[in-house]
Protein backbone atom coordinates (compact mmCIF):
# COMPACT_ATOMS: atom_id res chain seq x y z
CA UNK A 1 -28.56 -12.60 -10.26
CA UNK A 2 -26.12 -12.22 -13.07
CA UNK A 3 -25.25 -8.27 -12.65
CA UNK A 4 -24.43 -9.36 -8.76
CA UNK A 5 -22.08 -12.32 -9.84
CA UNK A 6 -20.44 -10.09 -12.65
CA UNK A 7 -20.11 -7.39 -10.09
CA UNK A 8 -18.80 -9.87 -7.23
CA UNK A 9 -16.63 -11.04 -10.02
CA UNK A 10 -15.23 -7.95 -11.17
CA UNK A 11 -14.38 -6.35 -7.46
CA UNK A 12 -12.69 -9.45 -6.73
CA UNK A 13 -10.37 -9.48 -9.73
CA UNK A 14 -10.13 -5.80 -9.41
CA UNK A 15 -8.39 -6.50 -5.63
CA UNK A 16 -6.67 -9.22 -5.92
CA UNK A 17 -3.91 -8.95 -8.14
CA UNK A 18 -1.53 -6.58 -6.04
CA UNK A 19 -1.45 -7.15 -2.46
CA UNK A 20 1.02 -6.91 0.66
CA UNK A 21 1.03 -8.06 3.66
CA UNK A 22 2.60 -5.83 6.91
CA UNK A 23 2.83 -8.20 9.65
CA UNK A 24 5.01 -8.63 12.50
CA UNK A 25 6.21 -12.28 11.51
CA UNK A 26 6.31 -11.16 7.77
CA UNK A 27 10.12 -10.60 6.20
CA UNK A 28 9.88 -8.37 3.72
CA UNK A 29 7.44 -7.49 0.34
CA UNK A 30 9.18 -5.22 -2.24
CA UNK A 31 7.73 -3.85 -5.18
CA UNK A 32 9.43 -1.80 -7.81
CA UNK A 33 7.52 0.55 -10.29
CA UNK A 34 9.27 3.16 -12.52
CA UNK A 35 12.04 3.49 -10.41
CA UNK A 36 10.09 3.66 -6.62
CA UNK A 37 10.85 0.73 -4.74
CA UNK A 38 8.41 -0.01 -1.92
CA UNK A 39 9.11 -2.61 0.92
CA UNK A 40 7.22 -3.14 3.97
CA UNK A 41 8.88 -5.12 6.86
CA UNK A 42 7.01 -5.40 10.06
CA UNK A 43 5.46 -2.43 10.75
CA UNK A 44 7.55 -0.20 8.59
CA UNK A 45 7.51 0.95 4.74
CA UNK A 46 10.69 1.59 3.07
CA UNK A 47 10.87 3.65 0.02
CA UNK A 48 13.64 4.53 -2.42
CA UNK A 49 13.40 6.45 -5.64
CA UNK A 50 10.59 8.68 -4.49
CA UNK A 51 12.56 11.93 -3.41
CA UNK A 52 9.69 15.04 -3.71
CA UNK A 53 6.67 12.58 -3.90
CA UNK A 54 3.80 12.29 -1.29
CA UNK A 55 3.21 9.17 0.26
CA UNK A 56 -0.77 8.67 1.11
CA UNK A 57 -2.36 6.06 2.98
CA UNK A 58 -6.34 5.46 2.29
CA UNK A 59 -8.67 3.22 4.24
CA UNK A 60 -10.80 0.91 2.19
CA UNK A 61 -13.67 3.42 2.32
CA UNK A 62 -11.45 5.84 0.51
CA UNK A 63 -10.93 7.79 3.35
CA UNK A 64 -7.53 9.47 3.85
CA UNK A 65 -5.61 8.39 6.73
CA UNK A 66 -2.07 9.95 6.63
CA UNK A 67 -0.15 11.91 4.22
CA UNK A 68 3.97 11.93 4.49
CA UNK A 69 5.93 14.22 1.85
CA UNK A 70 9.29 11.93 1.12
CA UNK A 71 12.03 14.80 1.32
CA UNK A 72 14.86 11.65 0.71
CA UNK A 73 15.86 9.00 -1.76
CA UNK A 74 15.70 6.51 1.05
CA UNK A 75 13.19 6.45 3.44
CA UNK A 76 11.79 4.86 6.31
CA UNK A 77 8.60 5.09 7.77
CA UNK A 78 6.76 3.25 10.67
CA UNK A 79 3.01 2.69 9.63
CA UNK A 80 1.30 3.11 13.00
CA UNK A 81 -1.80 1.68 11.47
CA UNK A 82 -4.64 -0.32 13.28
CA UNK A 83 -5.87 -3.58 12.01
CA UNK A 84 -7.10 -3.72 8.50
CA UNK A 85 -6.53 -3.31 4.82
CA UNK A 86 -5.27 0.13 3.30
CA UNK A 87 -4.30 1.38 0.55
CA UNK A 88 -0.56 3.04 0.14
CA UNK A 89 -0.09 5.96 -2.47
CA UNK A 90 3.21 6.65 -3.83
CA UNK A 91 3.30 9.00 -6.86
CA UNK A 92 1.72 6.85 -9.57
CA UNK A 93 1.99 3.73 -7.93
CA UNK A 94 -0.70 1.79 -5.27
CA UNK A 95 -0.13 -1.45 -2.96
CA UNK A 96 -3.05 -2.54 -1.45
CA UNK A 97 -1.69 -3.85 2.20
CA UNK A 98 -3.27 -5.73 5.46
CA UNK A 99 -2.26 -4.95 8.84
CA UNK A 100 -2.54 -7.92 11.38
């Protein structure tokens, strides 16, 4: 009974720190890391500071759902993403967001 409360425990704190939201009704969620700024508005990520990097987008079960290679400083992409939680790679940085 202890291991599954420490476990329950740990995965919690482990995903709840960092999250976004992507909703329709949402404004906007920025979050700058060494330089990458990362927004999401709607149904649309923004990134600047990320010129070369890949942008990947996991599923909770790890799998990989779309890679993007960011070929600009400033970029815009629409997410196109069913309802759920995912996970958004961007060079050394990960959001953890929930599409509604």
């Amino acid at each position: 009974m202890k291991k599954i409360f420490i476990i329950s425990l740990t995965i919690a704190m482990a995903l709840t720190p960092i999250s976004m939201l992507a909703q329709m009704e949402r404004e906007s969620i920025e979050m700058s890391v060494s330089g990458i700024s990362l927004s999401i508005t709607g149904g649309n990520v923004h990134i600047v500071g990320a010129q070369g990097e890949v942008m990947e987008i996991f599923n909770l079960t790890g799998t990989k759902v779309t890679t993007i290679r960011i070929d600009s400083n400033d970029k815009t992409f629409a997410l196109n993403l069913t309802k759920g939680c995912y996970l958004i790679k961007v060079g050394k940085i990960v959001r953890k967001i929930s599409v509604q």
